[in-house]
C-alpha atoms as a PDB file:
ATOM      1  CA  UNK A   1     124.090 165.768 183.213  1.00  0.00           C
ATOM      2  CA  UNK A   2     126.125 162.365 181.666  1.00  0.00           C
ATOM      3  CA  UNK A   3     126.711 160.105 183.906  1.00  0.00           C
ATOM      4  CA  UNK A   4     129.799 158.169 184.033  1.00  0.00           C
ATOM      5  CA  UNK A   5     129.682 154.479 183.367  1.00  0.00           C
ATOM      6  CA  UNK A   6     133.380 154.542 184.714  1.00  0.00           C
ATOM      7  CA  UNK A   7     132.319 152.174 187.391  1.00  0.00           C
ATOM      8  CA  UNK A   8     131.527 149.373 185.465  1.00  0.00           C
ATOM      9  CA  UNK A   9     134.044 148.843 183.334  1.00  0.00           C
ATOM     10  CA  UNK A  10     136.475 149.285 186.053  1.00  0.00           C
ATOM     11  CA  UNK A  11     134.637 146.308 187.601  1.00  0.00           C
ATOM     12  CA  UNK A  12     134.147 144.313 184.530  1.00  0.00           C
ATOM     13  CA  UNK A  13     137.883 144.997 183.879  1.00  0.00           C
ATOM     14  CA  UNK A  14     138.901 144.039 187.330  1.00  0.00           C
ATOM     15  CA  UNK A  15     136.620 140.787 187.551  1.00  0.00           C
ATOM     16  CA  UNK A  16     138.217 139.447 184.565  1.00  0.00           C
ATOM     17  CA  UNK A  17     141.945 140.665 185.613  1.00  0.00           C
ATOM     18  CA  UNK A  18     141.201 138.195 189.138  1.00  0.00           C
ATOM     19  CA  UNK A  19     139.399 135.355 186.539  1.00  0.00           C
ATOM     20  CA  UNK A  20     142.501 135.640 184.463  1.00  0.00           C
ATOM     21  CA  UNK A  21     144.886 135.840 187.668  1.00  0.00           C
ATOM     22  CA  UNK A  22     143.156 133.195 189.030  1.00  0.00           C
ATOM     23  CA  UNK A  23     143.204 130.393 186.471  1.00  0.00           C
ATOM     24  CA  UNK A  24     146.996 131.413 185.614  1.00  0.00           C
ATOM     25  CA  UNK A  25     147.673 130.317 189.442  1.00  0.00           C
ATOM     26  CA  UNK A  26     145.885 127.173 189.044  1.00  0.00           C
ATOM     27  CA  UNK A  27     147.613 126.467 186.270  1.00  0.00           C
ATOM     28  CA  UNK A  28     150.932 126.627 187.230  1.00  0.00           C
ATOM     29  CA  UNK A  29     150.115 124.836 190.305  1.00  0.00           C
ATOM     30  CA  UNK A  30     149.001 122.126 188.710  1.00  0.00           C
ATOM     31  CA  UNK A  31     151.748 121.676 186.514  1.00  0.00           C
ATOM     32  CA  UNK A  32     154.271 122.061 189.593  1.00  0.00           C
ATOM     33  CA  UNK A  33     151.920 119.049 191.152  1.00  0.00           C
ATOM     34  CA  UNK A  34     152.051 116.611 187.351  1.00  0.00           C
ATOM     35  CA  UNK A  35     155.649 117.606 186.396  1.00  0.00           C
ATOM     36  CA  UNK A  36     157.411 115.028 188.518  1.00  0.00           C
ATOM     37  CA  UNK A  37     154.856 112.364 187.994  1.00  0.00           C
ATOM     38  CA  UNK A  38     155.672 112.259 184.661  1.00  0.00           C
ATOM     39  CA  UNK A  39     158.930 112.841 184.947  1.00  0.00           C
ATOM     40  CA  UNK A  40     159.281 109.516 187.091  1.00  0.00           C
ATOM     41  CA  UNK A  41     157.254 107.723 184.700  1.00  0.00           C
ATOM     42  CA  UNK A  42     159.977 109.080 181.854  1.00  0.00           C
ATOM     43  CA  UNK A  43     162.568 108.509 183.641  1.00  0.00           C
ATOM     44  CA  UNK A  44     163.745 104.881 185.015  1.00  0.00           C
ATOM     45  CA  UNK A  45     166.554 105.739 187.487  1.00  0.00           C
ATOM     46  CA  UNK A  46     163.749 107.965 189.308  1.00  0.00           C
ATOM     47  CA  UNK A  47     161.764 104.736 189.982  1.00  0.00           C
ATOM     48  CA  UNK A  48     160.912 103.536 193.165  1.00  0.00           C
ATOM     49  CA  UNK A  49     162.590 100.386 194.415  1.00  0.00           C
ATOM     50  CA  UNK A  50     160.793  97.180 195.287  1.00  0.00           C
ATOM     51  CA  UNK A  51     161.906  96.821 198.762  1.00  0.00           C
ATOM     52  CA  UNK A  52     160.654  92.769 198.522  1.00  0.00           C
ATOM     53  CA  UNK A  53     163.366  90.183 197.959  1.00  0.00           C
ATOM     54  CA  UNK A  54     163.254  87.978 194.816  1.00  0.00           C
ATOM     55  CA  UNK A  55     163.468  84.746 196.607  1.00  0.00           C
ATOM     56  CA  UNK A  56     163.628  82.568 193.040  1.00  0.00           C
ATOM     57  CA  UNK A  57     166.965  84.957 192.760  1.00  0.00           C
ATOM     58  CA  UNK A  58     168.664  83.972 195.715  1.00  0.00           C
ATOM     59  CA  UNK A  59     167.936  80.434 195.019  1.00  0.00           C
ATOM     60  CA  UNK A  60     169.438  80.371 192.344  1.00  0.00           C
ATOM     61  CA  UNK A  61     172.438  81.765 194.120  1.00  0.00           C
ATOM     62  CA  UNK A  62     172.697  79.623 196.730  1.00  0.00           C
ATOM     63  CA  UNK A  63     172.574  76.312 194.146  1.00  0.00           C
ATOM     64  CA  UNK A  64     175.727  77.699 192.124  1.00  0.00           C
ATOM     65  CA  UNK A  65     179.036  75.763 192.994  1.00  0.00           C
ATOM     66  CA  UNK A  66     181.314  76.747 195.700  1.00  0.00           C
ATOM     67  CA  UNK A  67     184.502  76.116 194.280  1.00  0.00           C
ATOM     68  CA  UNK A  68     184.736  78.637 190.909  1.00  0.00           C
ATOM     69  CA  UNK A  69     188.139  77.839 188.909  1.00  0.00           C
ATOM     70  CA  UNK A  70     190.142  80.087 191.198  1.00  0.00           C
ATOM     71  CA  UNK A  71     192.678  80.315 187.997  1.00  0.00           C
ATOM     72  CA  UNK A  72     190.354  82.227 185.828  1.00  0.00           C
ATOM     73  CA  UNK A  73     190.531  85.267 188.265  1.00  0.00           C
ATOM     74  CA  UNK A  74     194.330  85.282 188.272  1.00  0.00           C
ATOM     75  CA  UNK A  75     194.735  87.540 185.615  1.00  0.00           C
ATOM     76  CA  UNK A  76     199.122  87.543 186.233  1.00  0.00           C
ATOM     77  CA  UNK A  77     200.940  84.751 186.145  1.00  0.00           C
ATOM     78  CA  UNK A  78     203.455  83.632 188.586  1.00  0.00           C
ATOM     79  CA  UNK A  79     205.825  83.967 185.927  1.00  0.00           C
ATOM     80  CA  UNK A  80     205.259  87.310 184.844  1.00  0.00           C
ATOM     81  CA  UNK A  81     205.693  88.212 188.020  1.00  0.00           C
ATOM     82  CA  UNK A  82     209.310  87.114 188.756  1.00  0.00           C
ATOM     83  CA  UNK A  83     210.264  88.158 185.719  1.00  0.00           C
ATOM     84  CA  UNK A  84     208.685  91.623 186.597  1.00  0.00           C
ATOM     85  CA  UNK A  85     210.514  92.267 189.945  1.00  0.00           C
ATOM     86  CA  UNK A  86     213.712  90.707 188.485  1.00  0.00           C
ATOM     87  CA  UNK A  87     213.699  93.523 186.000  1.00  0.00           C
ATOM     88  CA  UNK A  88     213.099  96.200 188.698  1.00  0.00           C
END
């Protein structure tokens, strides 16, 4: 009588099918977990921001003039302007 050694290779094929399952899962886990890590550090815009004020910044703010030549901003002359709304 022959016996049958369908046993173990069903086992040694099965043990390797989990090992193989196994580390596949891990795997992809992993690179779900180290994907957006280096994706931030790629990235700039998905950079945390420093919630602490830059206090040399506002300084600096606070010591510019008050009075800014208010004529720079116009960008339309008075005179443009009557002649606009005379043509209208």
């Amino acid at each position: 009588m022959k016996k049958s050694k369908f046993s173990f290779y069903f086992v040694f094929i099965a043990f390797f099918s989990f090992v193989t399952i196994f580390s596949v899962i891990v795997q992809k886990s992993y690179n779900n977990l180290i994907n957006p890590i280096k994706l931030v550090e790629s990235n700039t815009l998905l950079t945390p921001i420093n919630p602490e004020l830059n206090i040399d910044i506002i300084k600096e703010i606070e010591s510019r003039p008050e009075n800014i030549d208010a004529g720079g901003l116009n960008l339309i002359n008075d005179s443009q302007i009557s002649t606009s709304s005379a043509t209208n």
